[in-house]
Protein backbone atom coordinates (compact mmCIF):
# COMPACT_ATOMS: atom_id res chain seq x y z
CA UNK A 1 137.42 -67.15 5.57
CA UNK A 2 136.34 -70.44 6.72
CA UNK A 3 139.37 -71.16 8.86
CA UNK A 4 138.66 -67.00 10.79
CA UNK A 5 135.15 -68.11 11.43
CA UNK A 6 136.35 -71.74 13.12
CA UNK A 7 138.80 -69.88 14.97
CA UNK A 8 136.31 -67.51 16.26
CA UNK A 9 134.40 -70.13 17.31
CA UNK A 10 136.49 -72.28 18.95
CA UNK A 11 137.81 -68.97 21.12
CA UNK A 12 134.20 -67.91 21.60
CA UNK A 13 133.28 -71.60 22.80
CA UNK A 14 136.49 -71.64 25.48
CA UNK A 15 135.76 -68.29 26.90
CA UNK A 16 131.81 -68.88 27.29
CA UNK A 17 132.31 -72.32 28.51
CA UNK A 18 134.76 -70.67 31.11
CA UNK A 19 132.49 -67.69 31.87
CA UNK A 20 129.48 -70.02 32.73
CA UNK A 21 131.77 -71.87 34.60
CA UNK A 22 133.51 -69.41 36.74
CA UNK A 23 129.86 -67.48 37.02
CA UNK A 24 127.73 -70.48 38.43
CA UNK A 25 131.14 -72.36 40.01
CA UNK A 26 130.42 -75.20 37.67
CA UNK A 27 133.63 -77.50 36.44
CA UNK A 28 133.54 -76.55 32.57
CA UNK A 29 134.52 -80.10 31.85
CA UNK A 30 130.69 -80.43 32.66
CA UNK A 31 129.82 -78.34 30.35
CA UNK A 32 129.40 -78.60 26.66
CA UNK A 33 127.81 -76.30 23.59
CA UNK A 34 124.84 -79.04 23.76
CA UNK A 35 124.69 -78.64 27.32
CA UNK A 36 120.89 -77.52 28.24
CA UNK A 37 120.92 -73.71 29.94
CA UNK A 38 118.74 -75.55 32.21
CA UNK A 39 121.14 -77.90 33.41
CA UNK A 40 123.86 -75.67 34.51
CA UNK A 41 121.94 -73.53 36.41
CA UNK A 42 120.14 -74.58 39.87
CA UNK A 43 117.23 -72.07 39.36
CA UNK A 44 115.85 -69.35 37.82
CA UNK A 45 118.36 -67.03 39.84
CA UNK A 46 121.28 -68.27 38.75
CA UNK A 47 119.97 -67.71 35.26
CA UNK A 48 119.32 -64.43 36.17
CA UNK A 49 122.72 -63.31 37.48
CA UNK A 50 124.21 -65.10 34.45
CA UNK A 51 122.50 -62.82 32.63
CA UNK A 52 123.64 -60.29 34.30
CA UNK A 53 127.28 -61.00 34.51
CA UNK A 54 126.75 -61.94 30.51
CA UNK A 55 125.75 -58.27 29.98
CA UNK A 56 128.45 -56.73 31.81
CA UNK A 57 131.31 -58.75 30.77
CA UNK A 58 130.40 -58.00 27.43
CA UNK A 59 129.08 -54.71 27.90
CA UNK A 60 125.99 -55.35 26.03
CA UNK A 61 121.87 -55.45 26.87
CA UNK A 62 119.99 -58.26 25.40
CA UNK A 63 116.71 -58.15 24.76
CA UNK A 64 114.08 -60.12 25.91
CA UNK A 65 113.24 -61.54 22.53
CA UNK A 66 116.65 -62.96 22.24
CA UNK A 67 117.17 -64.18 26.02
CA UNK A 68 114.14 -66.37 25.29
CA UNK A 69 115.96 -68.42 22.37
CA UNK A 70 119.05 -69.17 24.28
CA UNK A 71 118.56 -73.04 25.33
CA UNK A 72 121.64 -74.70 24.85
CA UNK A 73 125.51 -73.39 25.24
CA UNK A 74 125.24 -73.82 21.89
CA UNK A 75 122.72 -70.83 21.59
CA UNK A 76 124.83 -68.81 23.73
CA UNK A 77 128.16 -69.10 21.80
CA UNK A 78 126.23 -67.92 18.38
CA UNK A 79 124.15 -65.34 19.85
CA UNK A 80 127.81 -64.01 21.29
CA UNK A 81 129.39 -64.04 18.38
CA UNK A 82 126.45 -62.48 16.45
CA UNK A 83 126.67 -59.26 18.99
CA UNK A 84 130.27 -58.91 19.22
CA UNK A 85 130.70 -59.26 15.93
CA UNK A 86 128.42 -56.11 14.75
């Protein structure tokens, strides 16, 4: 079990690492799961349509309450695997 959950992670981390990436047209060598959401994006815009491209990529809707907790890449790889995984 623990070896399906590391591999999870470890895809999940590559693919959002390369989504912010490609989204914001960062170099996702810059960017790490304790990389601040606030230092990959250049304003609140950016955030916006990474939100955006987040929800139709996955073809999900987040909700306010959880767009709030999302701080690090970190945050973002867990929250993703929490939704895709229900």
């Amino acid at each position: 079990m623990f070896m399906e959950e590391n591999k999870i992670y470890e895809e999940t981390k590559i693919e959002i690492i390369n989504f912010i990436a490609e989204t914001l047209g960062k170099e996702a060598e810059t960017i790490t799961p304790e990389t601040s959401i606030n230092d990959i994006s250049d304003d609140s815009i950016q955030l916006f349509e990474l939100l955006l491209a987040f929800e139709k990529y996955y073809d999900v809707e987040t909700a306010y309450d959880d767009v709030v907790n999302l701080n690090t890449v970190e945050d973002i790889i867990q929250y993703t695997i929490q939704i895709t995984s229900d």
